[in-house]
Protein backbone atom coordinates (compact mmCIF):
# COMPACT_ATOMS: atom_id res chain seq x y z
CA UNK A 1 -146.29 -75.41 -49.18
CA UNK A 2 -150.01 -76.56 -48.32
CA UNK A 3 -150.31 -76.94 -44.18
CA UNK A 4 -153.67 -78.04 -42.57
CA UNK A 5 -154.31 -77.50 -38.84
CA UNK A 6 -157.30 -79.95 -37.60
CA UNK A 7 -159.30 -78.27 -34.51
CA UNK A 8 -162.35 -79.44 -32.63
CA UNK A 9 -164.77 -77.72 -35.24
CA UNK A 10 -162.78 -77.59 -38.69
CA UNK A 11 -159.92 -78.04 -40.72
CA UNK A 12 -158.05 -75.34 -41.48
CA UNK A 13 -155.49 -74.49 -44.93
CA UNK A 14 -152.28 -72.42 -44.90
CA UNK A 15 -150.07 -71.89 -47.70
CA UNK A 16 -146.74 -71.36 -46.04
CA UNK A 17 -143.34 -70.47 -46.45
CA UNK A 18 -140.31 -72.68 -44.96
CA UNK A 19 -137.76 -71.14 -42.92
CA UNK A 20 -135.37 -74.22 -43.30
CA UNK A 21 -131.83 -72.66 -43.54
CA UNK A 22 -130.22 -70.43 -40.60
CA UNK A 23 -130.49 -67.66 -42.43
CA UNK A 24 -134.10 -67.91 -43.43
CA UNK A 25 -135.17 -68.56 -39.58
CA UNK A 26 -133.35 -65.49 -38.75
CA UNK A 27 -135.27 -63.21 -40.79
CA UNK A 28 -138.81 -64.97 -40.70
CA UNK A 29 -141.34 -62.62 -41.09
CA UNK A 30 -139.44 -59.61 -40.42
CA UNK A 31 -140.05 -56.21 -42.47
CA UNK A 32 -143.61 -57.51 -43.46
CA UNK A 33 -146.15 -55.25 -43.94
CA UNK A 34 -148.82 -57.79 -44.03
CA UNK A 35 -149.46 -61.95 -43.80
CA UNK A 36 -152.63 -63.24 -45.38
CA UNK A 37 -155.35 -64.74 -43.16
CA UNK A 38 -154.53 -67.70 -45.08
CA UNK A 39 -150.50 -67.69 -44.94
CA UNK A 40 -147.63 -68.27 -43.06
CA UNK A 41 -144.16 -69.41 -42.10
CA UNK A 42 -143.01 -72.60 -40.88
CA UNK A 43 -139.39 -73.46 -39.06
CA UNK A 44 -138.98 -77.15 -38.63
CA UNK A 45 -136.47 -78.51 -36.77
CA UNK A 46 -134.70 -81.77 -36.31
CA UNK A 47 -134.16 -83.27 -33.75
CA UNK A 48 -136.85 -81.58 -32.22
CA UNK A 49 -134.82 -78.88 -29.86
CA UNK A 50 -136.07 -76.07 -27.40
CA UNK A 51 -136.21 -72.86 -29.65
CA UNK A 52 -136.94 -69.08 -28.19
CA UNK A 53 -138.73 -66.60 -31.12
CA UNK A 54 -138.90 -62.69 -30.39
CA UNK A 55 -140.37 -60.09 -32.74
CA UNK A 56 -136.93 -57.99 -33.97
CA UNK A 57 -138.30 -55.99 -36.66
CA UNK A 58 -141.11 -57.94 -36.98
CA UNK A 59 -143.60 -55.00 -38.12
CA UNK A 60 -147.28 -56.78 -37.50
CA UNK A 61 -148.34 -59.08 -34.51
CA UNK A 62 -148.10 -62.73 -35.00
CA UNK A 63 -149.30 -65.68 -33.46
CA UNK A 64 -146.67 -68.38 -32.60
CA UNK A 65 -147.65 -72.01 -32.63
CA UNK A 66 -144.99 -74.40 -31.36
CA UNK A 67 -145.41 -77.97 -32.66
CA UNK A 68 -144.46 -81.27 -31.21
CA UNK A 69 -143.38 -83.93 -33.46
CA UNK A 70 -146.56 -85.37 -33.80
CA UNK A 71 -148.40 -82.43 -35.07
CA UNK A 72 -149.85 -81.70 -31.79
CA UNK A 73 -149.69 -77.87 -31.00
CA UNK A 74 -148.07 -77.57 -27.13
CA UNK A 75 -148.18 -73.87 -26.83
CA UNK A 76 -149.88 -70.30 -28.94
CA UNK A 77 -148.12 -67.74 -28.11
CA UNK A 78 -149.84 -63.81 -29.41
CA UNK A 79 -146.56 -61.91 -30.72
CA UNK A 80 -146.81 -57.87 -30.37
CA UNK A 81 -144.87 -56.08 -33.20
CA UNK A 82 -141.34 -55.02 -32.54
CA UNK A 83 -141.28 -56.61 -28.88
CA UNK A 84 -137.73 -58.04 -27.98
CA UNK A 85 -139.14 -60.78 -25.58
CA UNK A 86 -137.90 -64.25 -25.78
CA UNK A 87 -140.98 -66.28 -26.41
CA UNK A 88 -139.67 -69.44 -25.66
CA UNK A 89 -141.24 -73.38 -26.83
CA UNK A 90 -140.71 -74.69 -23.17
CA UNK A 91 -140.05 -77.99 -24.07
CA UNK A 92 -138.14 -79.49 -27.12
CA UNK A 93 -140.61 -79.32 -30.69
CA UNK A 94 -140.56 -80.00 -34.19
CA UNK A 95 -141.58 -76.68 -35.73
CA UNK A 96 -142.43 -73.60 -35.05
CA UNK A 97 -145.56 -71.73 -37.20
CA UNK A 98 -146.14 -68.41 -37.77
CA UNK A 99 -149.62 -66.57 -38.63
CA UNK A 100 -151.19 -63.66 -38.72
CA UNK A 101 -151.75 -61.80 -35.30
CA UNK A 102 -155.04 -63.04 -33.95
CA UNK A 103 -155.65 -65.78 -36.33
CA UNK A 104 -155.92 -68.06 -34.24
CA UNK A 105 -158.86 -67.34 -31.98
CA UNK A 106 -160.74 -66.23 -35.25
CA UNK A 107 -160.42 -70.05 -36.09
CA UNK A 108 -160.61 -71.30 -32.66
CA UNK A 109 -157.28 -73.30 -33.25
CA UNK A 110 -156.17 -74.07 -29.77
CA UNK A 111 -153.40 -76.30 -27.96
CA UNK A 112 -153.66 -80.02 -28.69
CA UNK A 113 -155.02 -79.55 -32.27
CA UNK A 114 -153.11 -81.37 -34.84
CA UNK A 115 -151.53 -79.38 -37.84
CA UNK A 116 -150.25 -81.58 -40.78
CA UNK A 117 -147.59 -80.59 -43.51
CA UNK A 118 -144.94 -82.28 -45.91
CA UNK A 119 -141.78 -82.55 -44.07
């Protein structure tokens, strides 16, 4: 599914994946090897709730990106591999996106920008 994420300087396109059942949130990105600079996973939720992600057999860094429900990003959160800390939303959002480990600060996508996908 095509996902844009507007910043200060660009706009920037994902193809992701959607983690909408149960059973696809609890395996996300686990036993990867490997996430394209240009893909990702998404977990929407509604109603909007507070959601906690940790990195259980998650075999590369991620960066976390929990979304409000109107697109804004509230908090980036840089995932190490493996770790079993609760990375939590602190406040109730909409979805919860997934990239590559270090993405993004190579794009410069920071809290407040505005990412944009069918839903």
């Amino acid at each position: 599914m095509p996902l844009t994420i507007r910043s200060k300087s660009a706009v920037h396109r994902f193809t992701v994946e959607v983690a909408a059942t149960p059973e696809q949130q609890e395996r996300g990105l686990m036993f990867r090897k490997s996430v394209a600079g240009d893909r990702g996973m998404i977990f929407p939720y509604d109603p909007p709730q507070d959601v906690a992600f940790w990195m259980k057999n998650t075999l590369i860094p991620l960066d976390i990106l929990f979304i409000r429900s109107d697109g804004t990003i509230v908090r980036i959160t840089e995932a190490e591999a493996m770790d079993l800390t609760p990375l939590p939303s602190g406040e109730p959002i909409a979805a919860v996106l997934e990239i590559r480990g270090g993405r993004a600060a190579e794009l410069a996508i920071k809290e407040g920008d505005i990412v944009s996908w069918k839903h």
